[in-house]
N, C-alpha and C. Protein backbone atom coordinates (compact mmCIF):
# COMPACT_ATOMS: atom_id res chain seq x y z
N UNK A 1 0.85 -1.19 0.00
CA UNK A 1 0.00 0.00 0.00
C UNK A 1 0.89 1.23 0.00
N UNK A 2 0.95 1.62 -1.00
CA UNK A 2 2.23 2.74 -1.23
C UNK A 2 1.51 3.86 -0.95
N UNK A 3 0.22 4.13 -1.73
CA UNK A 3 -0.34 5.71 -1.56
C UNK A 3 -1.91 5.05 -1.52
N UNK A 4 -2.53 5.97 -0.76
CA UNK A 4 -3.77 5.64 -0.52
C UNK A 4 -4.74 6.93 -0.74
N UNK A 5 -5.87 6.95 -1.77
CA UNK A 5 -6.92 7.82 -2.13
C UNK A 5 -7.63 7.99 -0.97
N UNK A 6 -8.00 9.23 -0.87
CA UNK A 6 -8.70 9.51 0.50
C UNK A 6 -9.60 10.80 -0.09
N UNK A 7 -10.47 10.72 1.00
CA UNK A 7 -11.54 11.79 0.84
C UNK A 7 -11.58 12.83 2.38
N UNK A 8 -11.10 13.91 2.64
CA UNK A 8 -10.93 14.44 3.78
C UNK A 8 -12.17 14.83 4.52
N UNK A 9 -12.51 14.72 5.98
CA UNK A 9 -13.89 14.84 6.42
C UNK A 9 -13.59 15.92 7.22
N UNK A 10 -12.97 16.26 7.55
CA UNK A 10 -12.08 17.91 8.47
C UNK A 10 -10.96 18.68 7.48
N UNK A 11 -10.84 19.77 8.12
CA UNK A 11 -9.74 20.17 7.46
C UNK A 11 -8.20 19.82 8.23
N UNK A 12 -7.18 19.87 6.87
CA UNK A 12 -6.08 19.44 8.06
C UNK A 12 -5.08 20.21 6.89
N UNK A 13 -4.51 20.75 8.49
CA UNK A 13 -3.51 21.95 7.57
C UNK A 13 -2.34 21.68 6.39
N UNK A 14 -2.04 22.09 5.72
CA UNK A 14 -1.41 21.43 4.46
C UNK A 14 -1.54 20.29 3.74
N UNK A 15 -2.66 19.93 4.16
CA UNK A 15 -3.11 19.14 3.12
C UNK A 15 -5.17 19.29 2.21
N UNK A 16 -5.57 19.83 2.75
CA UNK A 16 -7.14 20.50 2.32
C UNK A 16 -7.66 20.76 3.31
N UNK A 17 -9.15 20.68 2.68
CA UNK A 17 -10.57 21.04 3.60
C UNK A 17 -11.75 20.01 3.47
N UNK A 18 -12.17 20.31 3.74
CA UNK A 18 -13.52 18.92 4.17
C UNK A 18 -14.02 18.59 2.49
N UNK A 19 -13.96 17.54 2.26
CA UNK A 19 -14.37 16.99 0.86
C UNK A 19 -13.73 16.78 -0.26
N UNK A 20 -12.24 17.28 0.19
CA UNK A 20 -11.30 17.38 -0.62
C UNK A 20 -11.02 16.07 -1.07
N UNK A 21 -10.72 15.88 -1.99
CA UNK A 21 -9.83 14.29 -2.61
C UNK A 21 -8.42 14.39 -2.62
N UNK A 22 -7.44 13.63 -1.81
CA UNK A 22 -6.58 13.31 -1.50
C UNK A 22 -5.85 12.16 -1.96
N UNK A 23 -4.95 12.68 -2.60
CA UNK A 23 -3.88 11.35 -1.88
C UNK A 23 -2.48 11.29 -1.57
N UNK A 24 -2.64 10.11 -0.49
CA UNK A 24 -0.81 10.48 0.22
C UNK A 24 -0.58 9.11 0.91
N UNK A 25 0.34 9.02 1.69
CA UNK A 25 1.27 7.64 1.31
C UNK A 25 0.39 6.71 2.44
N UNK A 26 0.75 5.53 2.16
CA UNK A 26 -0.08 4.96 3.07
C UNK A 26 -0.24 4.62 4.38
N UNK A 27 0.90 4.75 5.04
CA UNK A 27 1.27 5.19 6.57
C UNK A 27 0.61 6.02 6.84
N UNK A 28 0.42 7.70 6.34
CA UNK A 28 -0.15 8.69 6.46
C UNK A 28 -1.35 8.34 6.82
N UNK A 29 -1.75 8.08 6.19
CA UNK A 29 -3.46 7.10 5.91
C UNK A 29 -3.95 6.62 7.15
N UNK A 30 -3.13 5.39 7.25
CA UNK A 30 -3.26 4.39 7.91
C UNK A 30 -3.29 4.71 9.83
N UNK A 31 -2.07 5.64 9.98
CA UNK A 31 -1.93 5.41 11.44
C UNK A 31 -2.26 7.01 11.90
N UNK A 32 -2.35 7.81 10.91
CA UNK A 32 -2.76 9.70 11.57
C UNK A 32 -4.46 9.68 10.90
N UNK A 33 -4.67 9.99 9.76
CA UNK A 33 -6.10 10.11 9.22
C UNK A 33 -7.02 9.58 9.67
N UNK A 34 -7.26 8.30 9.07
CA UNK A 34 -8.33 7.51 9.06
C UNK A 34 -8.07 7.08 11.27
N UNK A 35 -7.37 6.65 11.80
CA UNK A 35 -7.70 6.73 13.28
C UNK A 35 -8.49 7.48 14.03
N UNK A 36 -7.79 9.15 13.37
CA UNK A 36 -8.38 10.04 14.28
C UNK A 36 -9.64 10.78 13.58
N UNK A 37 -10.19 9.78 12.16
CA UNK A 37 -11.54 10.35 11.54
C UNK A 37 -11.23 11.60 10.75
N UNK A 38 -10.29 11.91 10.48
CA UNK A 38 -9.77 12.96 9.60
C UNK A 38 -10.17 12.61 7.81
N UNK A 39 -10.70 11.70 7.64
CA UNK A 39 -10.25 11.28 5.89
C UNK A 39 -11.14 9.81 6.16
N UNK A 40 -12.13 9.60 5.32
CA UNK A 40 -12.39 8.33 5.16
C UNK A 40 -11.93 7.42 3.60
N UNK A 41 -11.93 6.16 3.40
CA UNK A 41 -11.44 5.58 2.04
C UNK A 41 -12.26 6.36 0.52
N UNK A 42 -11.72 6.52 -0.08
CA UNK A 42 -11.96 6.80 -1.83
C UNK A 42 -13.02 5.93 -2.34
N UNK A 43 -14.83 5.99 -2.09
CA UNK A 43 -15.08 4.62 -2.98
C UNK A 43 -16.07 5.83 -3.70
N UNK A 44 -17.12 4.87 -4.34
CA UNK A 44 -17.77 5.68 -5.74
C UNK A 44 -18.65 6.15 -4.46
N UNK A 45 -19.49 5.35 -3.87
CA UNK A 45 -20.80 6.07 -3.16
C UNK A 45 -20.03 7.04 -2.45
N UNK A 46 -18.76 7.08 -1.65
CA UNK A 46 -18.02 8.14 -0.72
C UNK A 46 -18.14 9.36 -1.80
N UNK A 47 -17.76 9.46 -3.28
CA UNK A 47 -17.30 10.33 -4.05
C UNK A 47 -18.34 11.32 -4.44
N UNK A 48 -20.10 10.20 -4.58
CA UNK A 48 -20.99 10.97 -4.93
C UNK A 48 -21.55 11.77 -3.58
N UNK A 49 -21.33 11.33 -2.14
CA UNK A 49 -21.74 11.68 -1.48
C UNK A 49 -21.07 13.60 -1.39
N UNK A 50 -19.20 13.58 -1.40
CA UNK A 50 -19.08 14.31 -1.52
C UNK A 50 -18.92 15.39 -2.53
N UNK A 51 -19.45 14.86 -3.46
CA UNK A 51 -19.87 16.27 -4.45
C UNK A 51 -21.04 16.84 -4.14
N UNK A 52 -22.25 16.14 -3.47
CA UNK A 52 -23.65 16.74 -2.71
C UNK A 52 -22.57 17.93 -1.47
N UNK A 53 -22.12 17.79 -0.72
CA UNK A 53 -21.25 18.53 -0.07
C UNK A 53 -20.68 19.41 -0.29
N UNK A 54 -20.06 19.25 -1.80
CA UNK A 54 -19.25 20.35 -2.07
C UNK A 54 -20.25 21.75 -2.80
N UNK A 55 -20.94 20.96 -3.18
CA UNK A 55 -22.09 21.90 -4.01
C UNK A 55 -22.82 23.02 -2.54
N UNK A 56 -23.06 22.25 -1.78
CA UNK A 56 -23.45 23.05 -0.22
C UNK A 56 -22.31 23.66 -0.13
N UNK A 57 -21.25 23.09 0.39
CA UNK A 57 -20.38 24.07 0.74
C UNK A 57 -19.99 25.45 -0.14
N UNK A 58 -20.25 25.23 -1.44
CA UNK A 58 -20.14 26.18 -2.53
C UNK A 58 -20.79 27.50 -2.00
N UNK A 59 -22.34 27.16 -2.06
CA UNK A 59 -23.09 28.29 -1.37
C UNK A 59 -22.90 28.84 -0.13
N UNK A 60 -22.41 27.80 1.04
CA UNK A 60 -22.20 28.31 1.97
C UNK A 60 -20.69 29.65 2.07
N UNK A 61 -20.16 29.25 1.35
CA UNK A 61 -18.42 29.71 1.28
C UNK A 61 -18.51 31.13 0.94
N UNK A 62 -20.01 31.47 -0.07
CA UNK A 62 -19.39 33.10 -0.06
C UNK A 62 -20.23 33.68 0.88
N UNK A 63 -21.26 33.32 1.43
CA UNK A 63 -21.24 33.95 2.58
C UNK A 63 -20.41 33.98 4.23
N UNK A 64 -19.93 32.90 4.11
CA UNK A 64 -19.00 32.41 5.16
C UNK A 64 -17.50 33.66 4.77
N UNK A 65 -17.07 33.71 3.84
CA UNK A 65 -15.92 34.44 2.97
C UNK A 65 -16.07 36.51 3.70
N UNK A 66 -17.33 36.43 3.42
CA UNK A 66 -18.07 37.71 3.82
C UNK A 66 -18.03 37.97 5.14
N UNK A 67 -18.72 36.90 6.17
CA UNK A 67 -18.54 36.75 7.73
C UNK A 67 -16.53 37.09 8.18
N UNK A 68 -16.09 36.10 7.12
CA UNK A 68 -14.84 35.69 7.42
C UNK A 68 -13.62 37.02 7.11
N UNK A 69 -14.41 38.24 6.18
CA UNK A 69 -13.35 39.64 6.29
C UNK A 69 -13.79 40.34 7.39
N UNK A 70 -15.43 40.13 7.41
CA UNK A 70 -15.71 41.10 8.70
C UNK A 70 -14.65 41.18 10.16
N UNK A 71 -14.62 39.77 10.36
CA UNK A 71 -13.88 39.06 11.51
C UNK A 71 -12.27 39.22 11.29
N UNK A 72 -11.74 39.67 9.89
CA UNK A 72 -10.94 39.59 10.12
C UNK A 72 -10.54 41.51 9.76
N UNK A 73 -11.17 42.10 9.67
CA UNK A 73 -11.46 43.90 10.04
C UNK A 73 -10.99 43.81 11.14
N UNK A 74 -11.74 42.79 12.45
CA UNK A 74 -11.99 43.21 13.71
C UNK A 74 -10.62 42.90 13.71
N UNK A 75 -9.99 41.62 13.68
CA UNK A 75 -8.49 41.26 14.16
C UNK A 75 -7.33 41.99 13.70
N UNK A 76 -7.40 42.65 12.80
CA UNK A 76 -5.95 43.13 12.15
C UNK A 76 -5.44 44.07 12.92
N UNK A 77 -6.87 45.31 13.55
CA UNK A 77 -5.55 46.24 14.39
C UNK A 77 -5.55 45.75 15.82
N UNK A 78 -5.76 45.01 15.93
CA UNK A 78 -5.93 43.98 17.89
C UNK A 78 -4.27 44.27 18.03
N UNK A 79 -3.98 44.72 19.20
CA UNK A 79 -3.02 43.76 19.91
C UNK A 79 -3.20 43.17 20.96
N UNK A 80 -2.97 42.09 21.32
CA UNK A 80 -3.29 41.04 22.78
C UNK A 80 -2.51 41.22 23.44
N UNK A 81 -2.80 41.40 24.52
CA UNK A 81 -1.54 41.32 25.68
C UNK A 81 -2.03 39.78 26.34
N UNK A 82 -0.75 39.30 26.68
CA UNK A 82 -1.37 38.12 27.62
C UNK A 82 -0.01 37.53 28.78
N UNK A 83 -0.55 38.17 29.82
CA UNK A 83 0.39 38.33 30.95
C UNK A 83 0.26 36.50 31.54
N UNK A 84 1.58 36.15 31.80
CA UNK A 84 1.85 34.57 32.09
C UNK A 84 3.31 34.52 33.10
N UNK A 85 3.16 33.43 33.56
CA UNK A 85 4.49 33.64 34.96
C UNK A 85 5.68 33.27 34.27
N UNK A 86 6.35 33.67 34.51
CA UNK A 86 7.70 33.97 33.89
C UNK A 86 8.92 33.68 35.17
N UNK A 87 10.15 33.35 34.92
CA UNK A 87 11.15 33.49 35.60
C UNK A 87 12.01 34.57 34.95
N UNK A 88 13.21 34.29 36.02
CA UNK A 88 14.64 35.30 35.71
C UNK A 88 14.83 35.12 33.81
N UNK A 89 15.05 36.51 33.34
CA UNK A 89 15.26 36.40 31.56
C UNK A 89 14.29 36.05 30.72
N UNK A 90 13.21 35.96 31.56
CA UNK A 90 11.86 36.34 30.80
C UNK A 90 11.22 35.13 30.22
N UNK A 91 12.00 33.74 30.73
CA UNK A 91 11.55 33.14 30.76
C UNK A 91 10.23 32.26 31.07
N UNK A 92 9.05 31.51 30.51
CA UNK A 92 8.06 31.48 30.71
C UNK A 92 7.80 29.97 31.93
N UNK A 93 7.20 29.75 32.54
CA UNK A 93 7.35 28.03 33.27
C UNK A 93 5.72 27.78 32.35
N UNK A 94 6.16 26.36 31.30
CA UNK A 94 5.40 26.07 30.51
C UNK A 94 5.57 26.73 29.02
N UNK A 95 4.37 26.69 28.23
CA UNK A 95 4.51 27.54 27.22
C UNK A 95 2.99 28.47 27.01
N UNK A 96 2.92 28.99 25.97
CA UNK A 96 1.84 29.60 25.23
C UNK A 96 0.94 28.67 24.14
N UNK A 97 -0.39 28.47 25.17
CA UNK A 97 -0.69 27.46 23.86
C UNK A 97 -1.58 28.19 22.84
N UNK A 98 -2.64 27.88 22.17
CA UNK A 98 -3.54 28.25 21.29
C UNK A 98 -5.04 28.70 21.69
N UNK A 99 -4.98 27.71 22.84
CA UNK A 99 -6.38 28.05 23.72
C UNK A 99 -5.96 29.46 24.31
N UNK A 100 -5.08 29.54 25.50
CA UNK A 100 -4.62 30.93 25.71
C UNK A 100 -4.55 31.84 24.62
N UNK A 101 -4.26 32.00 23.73
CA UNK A 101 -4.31 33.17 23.04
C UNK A 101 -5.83 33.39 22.58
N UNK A 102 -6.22 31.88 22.35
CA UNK A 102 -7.95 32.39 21.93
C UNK A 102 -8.68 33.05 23.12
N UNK A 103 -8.50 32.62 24.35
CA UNK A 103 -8.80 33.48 25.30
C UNK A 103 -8.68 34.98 25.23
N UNK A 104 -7.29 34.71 24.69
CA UNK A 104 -6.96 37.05 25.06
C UNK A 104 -7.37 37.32 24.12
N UNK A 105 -7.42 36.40 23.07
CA UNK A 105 -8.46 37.61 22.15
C UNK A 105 -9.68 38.13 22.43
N UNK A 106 -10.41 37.26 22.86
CA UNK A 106 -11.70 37.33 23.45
C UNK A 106 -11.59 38.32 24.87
N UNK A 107 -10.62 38.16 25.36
CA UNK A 107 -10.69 39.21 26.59
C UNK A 107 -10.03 40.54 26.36
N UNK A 108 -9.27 40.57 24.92
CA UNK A 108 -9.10 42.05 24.58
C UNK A 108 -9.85 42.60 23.43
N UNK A 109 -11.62 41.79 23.83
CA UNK A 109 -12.39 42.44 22.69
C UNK A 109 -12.65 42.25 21.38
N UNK A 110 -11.82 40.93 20.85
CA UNK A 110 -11.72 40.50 19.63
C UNK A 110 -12.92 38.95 19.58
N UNK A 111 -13.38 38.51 18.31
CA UNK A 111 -14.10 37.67 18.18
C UNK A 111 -13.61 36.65 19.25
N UNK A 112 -14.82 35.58 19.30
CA UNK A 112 -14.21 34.82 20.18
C UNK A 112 -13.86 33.59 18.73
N UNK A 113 -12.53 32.77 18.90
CA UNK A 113 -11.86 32.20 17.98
C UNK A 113 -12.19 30.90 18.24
N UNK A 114 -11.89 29.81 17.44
CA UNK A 114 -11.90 28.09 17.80
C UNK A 114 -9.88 27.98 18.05
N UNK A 115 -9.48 27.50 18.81
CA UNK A 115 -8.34 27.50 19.00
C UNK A 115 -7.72 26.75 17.86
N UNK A 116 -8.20 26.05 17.14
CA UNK A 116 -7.77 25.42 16.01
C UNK A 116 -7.36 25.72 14.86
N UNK A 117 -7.92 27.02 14.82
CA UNK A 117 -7.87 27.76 13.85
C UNK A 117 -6.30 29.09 13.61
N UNK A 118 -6.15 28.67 14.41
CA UNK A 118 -4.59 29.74 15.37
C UNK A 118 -3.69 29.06 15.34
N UNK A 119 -2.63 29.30 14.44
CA UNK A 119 -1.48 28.94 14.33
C UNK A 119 -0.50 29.79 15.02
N UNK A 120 0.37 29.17 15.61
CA UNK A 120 1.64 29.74 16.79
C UNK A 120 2.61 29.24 15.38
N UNK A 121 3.87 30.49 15.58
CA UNK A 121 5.11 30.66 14.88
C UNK A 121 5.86 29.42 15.17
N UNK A 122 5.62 29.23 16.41
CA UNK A 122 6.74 28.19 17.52
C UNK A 122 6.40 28.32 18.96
N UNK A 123 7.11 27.12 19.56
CA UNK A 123 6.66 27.40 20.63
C UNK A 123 7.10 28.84 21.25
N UNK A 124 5.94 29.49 22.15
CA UNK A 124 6.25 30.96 22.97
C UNK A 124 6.56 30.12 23.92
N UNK A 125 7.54 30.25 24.42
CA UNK A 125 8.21 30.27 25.97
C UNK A 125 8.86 31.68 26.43
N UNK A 126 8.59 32.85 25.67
CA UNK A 126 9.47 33.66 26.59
C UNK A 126 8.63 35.06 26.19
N UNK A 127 8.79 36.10 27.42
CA UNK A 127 8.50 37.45 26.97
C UNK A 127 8.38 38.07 26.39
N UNK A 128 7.84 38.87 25.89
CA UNK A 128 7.83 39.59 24.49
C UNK A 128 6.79 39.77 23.31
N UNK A 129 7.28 40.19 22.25
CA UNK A 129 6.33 40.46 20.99
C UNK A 129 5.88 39.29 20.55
N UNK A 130 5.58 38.64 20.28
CA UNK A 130 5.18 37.25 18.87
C UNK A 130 4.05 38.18 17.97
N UNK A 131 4.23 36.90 16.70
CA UNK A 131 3.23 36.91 16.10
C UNK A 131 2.25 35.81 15.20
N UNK A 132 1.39 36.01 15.85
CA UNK A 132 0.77 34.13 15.24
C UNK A 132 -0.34 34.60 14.14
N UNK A 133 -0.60 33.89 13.59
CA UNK A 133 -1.86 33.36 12.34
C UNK A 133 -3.11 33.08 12.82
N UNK A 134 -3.85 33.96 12.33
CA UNK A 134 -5.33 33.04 12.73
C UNK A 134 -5.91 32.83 11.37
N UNK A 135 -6.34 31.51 11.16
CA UNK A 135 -7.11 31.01 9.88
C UNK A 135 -8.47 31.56 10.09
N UNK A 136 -8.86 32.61 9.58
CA UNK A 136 -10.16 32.92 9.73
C UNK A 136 -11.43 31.88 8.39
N UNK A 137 -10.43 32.17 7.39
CA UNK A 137 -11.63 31.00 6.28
C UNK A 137 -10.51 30.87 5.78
N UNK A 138 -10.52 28.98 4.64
CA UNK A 138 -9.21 28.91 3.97
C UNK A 138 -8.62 29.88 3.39
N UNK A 139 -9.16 30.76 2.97
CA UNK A 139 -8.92 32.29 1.99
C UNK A 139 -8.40 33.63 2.70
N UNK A 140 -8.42 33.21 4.27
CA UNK A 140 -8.22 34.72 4.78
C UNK A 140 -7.46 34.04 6.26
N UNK A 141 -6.50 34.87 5.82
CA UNK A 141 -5.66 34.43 7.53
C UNK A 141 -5.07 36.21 7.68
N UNK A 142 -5.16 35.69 9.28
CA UNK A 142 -5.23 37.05 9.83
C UNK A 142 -4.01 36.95 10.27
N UNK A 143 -2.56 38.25 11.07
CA UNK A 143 -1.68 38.17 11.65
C UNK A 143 -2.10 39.25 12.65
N UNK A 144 -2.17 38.52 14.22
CA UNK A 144 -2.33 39.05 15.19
C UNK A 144 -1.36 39.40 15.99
N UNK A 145 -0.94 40.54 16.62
CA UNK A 145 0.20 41.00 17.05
C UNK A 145 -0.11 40.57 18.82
N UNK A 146 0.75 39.59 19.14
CA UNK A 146 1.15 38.61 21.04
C UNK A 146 1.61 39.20 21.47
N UNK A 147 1.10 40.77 22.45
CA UNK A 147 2.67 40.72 23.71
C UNK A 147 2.27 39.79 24.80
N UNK A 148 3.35 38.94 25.26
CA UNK A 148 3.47 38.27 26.52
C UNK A 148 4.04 39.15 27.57
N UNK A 149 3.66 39.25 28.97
CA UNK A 149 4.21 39.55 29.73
C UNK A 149 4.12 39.15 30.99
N UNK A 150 4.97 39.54 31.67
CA UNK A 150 5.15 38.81 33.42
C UNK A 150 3.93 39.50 33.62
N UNK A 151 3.70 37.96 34.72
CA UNK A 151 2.40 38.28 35.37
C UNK A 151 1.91 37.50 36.48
């Protein structure tokens, strides 16, 4: 089983969005996708099912596209502060995850986000500026400006 046809049922980053037709090696497949329900097998009834899908999603997408600049108006001039305990050199104990930042957005007034949708540069472990990604729709990603600080 070298490469395996797949049909994606979520989105998963660098590789599509829900209904997409896929294919990639068969490990991939086998022990990340199809386990965690990400992608079910390639058959004809799977294929017709998702073109009924994609045709919905069609309609849904430009209004979703529309929702999805509004939201991302609101995010562009945000900056978040998000105060976290720190040691000597600004070091953080733990890190910065995705849920936390979806929090400060929401607590500095910005939409409230799905943490999933928020991509981190790398891990934050330390003080300072960052700047992470929010996937607002496949078509629109936002860059939100992170200060971390002792707290």
């Amino acid at each position: 089983m070298s490469a395996s046809k797949l049909i994606l049922t979520q989105e998963v980053t660098g590789l599509g969005s829900a209904g997409d037709t896929v294919e990639v090696k068969g490990g991939y497949a086998r022990n990340y996708l199809l386990p965690r329900g990400l992608a079910i097998v390639s058959t004809r009834g799977a294929e017709k099912q998702v073109t009924s899908l994609r045709r919905a999603r069609a309609a849904r997408d430009v209004r979703s596209l529309e929702e999805a600049q509004a939201v991302a108006a609101r995010l562009s001039g945000l900056t978040v502060t998000l105060p976290a305990r720190s040691g000597d050199g600004g070091r953080l104990f733990g890190r910065i995850t995705t849920a936390d930042v979806a929090a400060a957005v929401t607590a500095a007034g910005g939409p409230e986000l799905d943490r999933r949708r928020i991509e981190l540069p790398s891990s934050i472990k330390s003080v300072g500026t960052h700047t992470v990604t929010v996937r607002v729709h496949p078509e629109v990603s936002v860059p939100v400006t992170l200060d971390v600080v002792a707290g």
